[in-house]
Structures are given as C-alpha cells and as structure tokens.
C-alpha atoms as a PDB file:
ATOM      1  CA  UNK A   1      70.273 -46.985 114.142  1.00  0.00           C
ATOM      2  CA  UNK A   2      69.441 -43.614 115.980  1.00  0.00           C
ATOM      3  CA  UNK A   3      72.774 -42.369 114.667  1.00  0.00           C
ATOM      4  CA  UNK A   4      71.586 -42.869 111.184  1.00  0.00           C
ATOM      5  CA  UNK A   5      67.639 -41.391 111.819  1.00  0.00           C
ATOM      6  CA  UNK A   6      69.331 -38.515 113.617  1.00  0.00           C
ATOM      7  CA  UNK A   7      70.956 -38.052 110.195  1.00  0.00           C
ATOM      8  CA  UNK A   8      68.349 -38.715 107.976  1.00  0.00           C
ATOM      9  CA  UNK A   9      66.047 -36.330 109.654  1.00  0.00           C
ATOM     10  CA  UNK A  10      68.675 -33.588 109.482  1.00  0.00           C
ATOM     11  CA  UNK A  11      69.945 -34.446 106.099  1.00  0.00           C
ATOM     12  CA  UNK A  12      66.169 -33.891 104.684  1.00  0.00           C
ATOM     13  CA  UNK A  13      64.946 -31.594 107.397  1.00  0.00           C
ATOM     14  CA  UNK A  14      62.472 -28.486 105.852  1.00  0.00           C
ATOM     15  CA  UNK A  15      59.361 -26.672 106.563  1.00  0.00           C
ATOM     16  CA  UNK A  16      56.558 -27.935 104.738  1.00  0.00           C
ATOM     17  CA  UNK A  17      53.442 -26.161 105.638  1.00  0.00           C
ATOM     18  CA  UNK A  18      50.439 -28.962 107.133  1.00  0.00           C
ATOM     19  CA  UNK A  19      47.790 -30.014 104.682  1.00  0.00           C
ATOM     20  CA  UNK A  20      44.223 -28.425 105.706  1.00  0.00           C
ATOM     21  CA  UNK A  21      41.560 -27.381 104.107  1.00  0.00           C
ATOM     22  CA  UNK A  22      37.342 -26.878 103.450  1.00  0.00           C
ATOM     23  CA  UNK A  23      34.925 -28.922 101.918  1.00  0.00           C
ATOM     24  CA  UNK A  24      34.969 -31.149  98.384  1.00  0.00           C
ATOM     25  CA  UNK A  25      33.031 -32.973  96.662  1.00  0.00           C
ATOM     26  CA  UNK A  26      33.315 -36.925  96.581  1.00  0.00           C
ATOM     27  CA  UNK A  27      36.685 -37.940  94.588  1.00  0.00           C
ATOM     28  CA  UNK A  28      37.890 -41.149  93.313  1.00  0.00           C
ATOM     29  CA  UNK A  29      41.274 -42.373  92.984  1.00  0.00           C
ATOM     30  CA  UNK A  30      41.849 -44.276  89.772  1.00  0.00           C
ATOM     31  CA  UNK A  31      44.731 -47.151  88.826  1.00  0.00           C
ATOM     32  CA  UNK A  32      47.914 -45.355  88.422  1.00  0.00           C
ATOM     33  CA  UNK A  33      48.247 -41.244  88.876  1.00  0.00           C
ATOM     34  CA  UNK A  34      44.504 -38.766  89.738  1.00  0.00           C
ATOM     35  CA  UNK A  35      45.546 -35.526  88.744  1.00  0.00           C
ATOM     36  CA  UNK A  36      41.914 -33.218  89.798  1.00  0.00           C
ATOM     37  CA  UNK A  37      41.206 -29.815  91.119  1.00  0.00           C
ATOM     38  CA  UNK A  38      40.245 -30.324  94.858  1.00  0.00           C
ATOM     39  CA  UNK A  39      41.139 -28.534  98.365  1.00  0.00           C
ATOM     40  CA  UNK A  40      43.140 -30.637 100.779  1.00  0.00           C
ATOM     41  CA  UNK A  41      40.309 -32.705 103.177  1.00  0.00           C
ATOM     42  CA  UNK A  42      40.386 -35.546 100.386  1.00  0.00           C
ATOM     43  CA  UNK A  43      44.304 -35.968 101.932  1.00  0.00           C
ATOM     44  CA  UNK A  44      42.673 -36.183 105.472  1.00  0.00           C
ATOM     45  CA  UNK A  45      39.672 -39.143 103.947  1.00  0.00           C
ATOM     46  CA  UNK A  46      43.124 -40.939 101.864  1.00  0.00           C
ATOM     47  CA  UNK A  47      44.912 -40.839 105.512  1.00  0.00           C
ATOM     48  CA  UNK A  48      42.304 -42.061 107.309  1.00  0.00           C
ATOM     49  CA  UNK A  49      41.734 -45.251 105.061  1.00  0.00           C
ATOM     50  CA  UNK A  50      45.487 -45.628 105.443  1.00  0.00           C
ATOM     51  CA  UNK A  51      45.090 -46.586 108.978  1.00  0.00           C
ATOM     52  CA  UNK A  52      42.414 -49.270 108.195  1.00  0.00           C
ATOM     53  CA  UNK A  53      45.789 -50.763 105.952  1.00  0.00           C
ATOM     54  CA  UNK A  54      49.158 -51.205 105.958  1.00  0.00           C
ATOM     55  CA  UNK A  55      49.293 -48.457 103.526  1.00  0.00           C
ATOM     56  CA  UNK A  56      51.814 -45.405 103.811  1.00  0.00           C
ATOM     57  CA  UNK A  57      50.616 -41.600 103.082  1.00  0.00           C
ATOM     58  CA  UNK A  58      53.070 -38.854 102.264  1.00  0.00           C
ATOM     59  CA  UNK A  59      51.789 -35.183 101.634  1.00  0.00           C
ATOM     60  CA  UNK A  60      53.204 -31.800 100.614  1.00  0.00           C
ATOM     61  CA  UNK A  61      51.571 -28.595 100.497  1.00  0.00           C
ATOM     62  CA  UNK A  62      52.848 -26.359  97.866  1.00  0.00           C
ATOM     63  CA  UNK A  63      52.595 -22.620  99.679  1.00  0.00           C
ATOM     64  CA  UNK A  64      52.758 -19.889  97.126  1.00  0.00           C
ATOM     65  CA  UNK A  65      54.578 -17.563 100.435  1.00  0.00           C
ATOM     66  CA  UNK A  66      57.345 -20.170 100.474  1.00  0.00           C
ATOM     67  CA  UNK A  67      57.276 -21.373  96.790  1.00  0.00           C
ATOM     68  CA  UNK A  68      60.993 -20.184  96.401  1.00  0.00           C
ATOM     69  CA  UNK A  69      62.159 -22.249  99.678  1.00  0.00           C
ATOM     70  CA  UNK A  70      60.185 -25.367  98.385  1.00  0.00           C
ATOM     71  CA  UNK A  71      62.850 -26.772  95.835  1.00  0.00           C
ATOM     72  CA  UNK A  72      62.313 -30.524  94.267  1.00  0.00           C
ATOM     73  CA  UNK A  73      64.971 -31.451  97.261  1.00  0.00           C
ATOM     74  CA  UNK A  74      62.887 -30.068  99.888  1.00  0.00           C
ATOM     75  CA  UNK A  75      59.414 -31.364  98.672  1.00  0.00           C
ATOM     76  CA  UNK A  76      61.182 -34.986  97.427  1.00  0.00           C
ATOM     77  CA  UNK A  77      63.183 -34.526 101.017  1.00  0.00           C
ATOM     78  CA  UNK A  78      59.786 -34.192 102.734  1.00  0.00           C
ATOM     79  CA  UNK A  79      58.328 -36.861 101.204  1.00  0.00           C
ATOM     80  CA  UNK A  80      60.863 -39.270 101.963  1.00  0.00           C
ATOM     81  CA  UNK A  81      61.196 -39.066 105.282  1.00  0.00           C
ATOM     82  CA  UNK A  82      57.389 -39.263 105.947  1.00  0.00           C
ATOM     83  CA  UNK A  83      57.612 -42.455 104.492  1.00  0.00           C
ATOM     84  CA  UNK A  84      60.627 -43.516 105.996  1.00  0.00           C
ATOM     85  CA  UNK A  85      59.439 -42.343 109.525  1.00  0.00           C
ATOM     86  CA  UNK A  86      56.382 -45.359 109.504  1.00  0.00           C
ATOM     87  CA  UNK A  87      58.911 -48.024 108.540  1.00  0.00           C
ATOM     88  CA  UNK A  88      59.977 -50.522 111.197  1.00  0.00           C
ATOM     89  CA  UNK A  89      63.448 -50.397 110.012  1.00  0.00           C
ATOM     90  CA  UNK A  90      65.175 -48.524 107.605  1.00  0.00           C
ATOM     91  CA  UNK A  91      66.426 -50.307 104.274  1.00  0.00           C
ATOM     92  CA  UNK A  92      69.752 -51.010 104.419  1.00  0.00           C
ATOM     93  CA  UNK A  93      70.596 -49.455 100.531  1.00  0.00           C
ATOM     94  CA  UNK A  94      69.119 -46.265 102.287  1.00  0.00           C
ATOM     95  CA  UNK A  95      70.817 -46.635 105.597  1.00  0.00           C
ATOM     96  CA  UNK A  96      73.989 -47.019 103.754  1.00  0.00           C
ATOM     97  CA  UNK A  97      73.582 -44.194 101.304  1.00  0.00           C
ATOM     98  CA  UNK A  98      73.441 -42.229 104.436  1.00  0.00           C
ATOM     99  CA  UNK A  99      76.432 -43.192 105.686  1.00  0.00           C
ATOM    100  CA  UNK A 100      78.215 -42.516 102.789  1.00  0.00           C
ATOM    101  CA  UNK A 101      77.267 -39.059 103.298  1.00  0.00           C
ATOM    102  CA  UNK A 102      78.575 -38.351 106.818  1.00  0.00           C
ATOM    103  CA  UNK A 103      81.874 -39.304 105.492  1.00  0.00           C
ATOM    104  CA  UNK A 104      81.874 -36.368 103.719  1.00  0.00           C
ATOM    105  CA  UNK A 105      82.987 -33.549 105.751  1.00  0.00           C
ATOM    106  CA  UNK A 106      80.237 -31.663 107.093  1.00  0.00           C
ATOM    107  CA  UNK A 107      77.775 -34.448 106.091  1.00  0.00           C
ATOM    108  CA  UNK A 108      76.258 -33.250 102.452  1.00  0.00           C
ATOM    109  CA  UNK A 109      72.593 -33.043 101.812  1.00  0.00           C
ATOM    110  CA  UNK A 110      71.076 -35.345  99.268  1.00  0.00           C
ATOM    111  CA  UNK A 111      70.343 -34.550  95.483  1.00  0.00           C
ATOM    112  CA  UNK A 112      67.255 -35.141  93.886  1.00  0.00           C
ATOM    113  CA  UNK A 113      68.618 -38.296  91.887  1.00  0.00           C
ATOM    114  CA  UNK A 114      69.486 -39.696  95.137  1.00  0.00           C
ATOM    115  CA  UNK A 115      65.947 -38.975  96.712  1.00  0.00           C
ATOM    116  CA  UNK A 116      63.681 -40.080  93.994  1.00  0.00           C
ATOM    117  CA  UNK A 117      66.211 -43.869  94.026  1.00  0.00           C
ATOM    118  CA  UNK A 118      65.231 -44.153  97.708  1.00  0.00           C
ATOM    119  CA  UNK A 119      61.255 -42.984  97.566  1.00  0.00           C
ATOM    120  CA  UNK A 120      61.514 -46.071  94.426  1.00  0.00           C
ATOM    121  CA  UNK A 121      62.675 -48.077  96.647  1.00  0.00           C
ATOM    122  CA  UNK A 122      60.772 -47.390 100.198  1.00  0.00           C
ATOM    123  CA  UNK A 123      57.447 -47.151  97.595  1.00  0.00           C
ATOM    124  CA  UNK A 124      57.771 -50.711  96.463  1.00  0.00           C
ATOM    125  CA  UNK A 125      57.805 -52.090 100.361  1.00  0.00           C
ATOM    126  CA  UNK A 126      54.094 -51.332 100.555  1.00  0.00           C
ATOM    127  CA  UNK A 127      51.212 -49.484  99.141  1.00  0.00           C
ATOM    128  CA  UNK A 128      51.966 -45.795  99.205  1.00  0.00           C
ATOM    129  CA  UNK A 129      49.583 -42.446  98.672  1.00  0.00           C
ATOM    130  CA  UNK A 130      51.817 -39.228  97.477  1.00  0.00           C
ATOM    131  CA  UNK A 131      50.218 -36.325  97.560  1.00  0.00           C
ATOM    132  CA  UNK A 132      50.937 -33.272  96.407  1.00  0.00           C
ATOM    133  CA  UNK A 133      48.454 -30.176  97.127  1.00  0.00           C
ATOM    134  CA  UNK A 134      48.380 -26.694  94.876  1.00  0.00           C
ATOM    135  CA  UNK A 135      51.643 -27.888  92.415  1.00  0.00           C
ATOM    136  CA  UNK A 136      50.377 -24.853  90.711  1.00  0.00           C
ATOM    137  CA  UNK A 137      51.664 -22.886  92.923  1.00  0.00           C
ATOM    138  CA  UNK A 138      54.992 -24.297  92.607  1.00  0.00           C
ATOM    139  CA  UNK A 139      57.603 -21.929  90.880  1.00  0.00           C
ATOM    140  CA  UNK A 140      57.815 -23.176  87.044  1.00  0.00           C
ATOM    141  CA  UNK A 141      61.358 -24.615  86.988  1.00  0.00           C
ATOM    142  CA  UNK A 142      60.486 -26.749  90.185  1.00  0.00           C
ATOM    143  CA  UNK A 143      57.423 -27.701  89.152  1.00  0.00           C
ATOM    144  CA  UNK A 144      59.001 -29.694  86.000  1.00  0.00           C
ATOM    145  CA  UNK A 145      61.387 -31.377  87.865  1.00  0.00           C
ATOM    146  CA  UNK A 146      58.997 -32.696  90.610  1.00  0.00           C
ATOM    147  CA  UNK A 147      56.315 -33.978  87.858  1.00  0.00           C
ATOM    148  CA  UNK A 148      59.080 -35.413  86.207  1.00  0.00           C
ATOM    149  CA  UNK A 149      60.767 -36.982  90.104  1.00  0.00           C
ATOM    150  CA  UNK A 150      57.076 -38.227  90.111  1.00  0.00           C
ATOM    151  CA  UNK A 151      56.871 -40.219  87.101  1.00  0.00           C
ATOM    152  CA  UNK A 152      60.148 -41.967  87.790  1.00  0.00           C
ATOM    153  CA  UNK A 153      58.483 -43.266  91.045  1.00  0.00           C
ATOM    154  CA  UNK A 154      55.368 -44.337  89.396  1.00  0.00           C
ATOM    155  CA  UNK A 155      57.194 -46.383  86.164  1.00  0.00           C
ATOM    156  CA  UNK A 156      59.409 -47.991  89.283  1.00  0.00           C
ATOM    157  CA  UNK A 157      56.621 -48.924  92.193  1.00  0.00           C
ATOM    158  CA  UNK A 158      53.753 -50.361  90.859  1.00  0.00           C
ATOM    159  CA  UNK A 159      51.994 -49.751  93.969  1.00  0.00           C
ATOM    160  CA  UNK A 160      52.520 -46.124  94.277  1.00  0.00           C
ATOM    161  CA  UNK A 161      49.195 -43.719  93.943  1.00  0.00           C
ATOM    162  CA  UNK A 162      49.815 -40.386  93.251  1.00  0.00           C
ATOM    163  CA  UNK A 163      47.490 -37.464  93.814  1.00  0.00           C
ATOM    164  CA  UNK A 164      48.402 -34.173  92.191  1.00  0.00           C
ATOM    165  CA  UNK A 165      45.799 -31.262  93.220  1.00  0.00           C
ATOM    166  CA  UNK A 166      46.862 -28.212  90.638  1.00  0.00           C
ATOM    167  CA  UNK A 167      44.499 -25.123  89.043  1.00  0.00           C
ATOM    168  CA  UNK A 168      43.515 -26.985  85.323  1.00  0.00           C
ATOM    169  CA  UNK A 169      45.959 -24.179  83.402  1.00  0.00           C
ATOM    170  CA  UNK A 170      48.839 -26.337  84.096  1.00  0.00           C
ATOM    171  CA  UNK A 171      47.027 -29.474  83.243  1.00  0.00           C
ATOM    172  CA  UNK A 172      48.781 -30.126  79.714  1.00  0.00           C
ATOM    173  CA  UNK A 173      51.618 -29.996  81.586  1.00  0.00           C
ATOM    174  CA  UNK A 174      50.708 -32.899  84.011  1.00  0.00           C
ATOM    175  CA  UNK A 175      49.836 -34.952  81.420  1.00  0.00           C
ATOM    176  CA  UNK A 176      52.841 -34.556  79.419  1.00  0.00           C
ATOM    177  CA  UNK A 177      55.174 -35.386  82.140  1.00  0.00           C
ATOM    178  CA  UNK A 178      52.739 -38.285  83.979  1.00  0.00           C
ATOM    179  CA  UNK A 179      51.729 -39.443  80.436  1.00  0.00           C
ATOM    180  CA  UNK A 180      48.895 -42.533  79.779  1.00  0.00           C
ATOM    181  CA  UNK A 181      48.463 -43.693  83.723  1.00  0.00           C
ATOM    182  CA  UNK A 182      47.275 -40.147  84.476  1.00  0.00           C
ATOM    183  CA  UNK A 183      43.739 -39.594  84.609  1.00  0.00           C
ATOM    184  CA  UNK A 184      41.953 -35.774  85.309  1.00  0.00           C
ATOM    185  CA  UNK A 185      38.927 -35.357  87.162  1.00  0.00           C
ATOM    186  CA  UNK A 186      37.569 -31.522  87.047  1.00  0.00           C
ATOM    187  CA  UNK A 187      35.956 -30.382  90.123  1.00  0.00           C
ATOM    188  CA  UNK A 188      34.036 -27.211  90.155  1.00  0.00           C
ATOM    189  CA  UNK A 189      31.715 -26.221  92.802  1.00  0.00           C
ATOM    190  CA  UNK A 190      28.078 -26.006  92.195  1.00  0.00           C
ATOM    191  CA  UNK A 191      26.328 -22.081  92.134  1.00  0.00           C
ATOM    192  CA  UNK A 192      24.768 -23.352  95.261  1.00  0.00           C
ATOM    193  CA  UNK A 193      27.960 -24.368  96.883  1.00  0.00           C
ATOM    194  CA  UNK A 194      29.874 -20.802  96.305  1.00  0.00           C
ATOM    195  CA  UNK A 195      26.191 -19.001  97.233  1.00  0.00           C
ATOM    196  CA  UNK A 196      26.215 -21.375 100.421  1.00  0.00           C
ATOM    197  CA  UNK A 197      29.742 -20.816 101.095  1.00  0.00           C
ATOM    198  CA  UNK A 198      29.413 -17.075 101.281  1.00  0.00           C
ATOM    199  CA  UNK A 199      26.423 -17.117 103.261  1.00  0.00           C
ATOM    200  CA  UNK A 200      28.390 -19.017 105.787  1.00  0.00           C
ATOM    201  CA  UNK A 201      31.000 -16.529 105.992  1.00  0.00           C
ATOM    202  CA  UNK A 202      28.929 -13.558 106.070  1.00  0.00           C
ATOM    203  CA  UNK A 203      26.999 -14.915 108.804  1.00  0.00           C
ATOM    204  CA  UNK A 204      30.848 -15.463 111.180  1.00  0.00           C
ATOM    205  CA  UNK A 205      31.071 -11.374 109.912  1.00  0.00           C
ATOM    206  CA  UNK A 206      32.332  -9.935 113.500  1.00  0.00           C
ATOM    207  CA  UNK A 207      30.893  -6.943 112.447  1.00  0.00           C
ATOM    208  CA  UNK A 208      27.546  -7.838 112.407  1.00  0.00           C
ATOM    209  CA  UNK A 209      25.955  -4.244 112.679  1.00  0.00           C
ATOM    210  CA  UNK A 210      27.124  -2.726 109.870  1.00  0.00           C
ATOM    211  CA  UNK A 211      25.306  -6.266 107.681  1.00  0.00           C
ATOM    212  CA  UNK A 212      21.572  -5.988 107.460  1.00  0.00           C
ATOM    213  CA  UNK A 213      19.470  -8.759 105.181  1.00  0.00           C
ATOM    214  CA  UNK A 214      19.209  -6.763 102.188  1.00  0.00           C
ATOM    215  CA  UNK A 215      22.835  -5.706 101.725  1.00  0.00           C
ATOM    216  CA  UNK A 216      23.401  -9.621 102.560  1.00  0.00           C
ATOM    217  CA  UNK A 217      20.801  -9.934  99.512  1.00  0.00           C
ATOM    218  CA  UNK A 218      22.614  -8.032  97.483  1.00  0.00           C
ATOM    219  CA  UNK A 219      26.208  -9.018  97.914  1.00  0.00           C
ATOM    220  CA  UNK A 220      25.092 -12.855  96.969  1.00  0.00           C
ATOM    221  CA  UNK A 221      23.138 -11.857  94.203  1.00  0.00           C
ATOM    222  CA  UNK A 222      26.444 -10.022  92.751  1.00  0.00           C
ATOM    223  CA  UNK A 223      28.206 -13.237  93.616  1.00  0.00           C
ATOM    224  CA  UNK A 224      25.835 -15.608  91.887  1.00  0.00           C
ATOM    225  CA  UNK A 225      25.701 -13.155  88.668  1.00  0.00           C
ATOM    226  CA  UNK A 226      29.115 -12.949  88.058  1.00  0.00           C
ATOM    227  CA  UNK A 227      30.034 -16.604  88.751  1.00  0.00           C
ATOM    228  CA  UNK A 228      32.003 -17.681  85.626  1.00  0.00           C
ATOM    229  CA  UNK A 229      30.483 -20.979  82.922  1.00  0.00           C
ATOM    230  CA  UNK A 230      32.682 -23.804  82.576  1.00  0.00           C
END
C-alpha cells in the first residue's frame, strides 16, 4: 500500500499554484455543472462545507505564468490525487492500473484517458466538488481537452459538481463542451465595490506622502468614470 501511494504521488506529481483570492459576491451552485465569473474565496466557503460532509473537494488554479507547464495531464493529474489522498483506501481498479505501470521500465506517467477513467471512478464513491479557477487562462489547445476530460466525468458520476471560474469570452465555449447541465451565473462587481476596492488600496499606499485627499479624489473619480456598462 505505501509502495503504490509512493507511486501514485510520483506518477501524478506537479506544481499547481494554491487557490486564494479577495472578496465575491454570494454564489450558488446549481444541479449539475456552475460555470460563473468569480475570484477563488467561493473554493475556500465550498471546502469548508465539505468538512461538515463526507464530501471530497479538488481544486486547480489555472496560472497564466505557468499556463504552458499546466497540460490536461498535470491539471487531471492534480485533481486526482487530491481526491485520492482523502480516501481510506485506494480502489483496487486504480491500485492495479498503477501497478501495471511500474512494470514498465522506468515506471510511465499516466495519459489523460487513463486519468479521467479513474477521477469517474473515485467521483462516484462520494459527493465530489471540482474546481477549476481562471480556465481562461489556460492555453487554447488545453483548455478543450480539459472541458471536454470534464464532461466525461460529469455524464459518468452523477454526484460530481463542477465549478468552472473563466472571463465570459470563452463562455460559448463552456457551454458547447459541458452542454444542457451547465448553467452561467455573471458576476460583476458593483461601481461601489471597484470605488471601495481602490480606496482600500490607496489607503495600504506605503508612500503615503506623496497621496493627499484631493489627488485621492481625483484618481477615484477617473476610476468610477471610466468603469465599463454591462
């Protein structure tokens, strides 16, 4: 059994960045797939619900610095073995899959095909969150391939949630791949949020003497002028 985790951690190892993030408004999950436009703390609420239940929470952060290291096997990879890391034991079809790999020499990594079968099948043991932050920022090839990794899990594990946070120009796209059990909440920010916001960090400015009220006054009024309707 160590033998085999020892493997399974190396086998999917990579660097995914931590989730983090500001403030959102309130978001609700619906039945099936919540694609929306939100920063990271509504992975932190989903988590902490998850240990009020036997429910299992796996999260990627898609970091535009790293977008060409984070392929589907590394985000898929990353997924997996978060989920696979709260199980008691590890399924035997998965423990065995494993094996078959250190027979090869050198022990080869896992394939996509081979990832999404085991996150269908460590999915349908108990209610599972996936979450996937800023898939916008994903590079365009990947970004198919993981929607698409996605929507295989979902058809197979009908108690799989998934919660895609992406900028809305790549929302046709979403919904093409995650079809009629995807459902898109918009969430903008309020003038008085973005005014508020900037106030905030003006007033952590380390620099405070070269800020005086009315230059304060002026760079939110520039703000609040040129804030973009939607």
């Amino acid at each position: 059994m160590l033998n085999t985790r020892h493997y399974f951690a190396m086998a999917i190892r990579q660097s995914a960045r931590p989730i983090s993030g500001e403030t959102i408004p309130e978001a609700k999950l619906e039945d099936g797939v919540l694609i929306g436009r939100a920063s990271s703390l509504v992975v932190d609420r989903i988590c902490d619900k998850a240990k009020e239940q036997n429910i299992a929470v796996a999260c990627f952060y898609v970091d535009f610095a790293a977008r060409e290291e984070q392929s589907p096997t590394n985000m898929l990879g990353s997924l997996l073995r978060q989920i696979v890391s709260g199980l008691e034991t590890i399924p035997e079809e998965i423990r065995e899959t494993f094996e078959d790999h250190k027979q090869v020499i050198g022990g080869r990594g896992l394939r996509v095909p081979e990832i999404v079968e085991m996150l269908q099948t460590v999915t349908s043991l108990r209610q599972t969150f996936i979450c996937v932050d800023a898939l916008d920022e994903c590079v365009e090839g990947y970004q198919l391939e993981v929607l698409d990794s996605l929507k295989q899990i979902a058809e197979k594990s009908s108690r799989t949630r998934i919660f895609l946070t992406a900028r809305r120009h790549i929302r046709n796209e979403m919904e093409r791949h995650l079809g009629a059990r995807a459902t898109t909440l918009c969430i903008k920010p309020s003038n008085d949020d973005i005014v508020g916001y900037v106030r905030m960090r003006l007033g952590k400015d380390r620099c405070r003497e070269a800020m005086d009220s009315d230059l304060e006054d002026e760079i939110i009024k520039s703000i609040a002028e040129n804030i973009p309707e939607t």
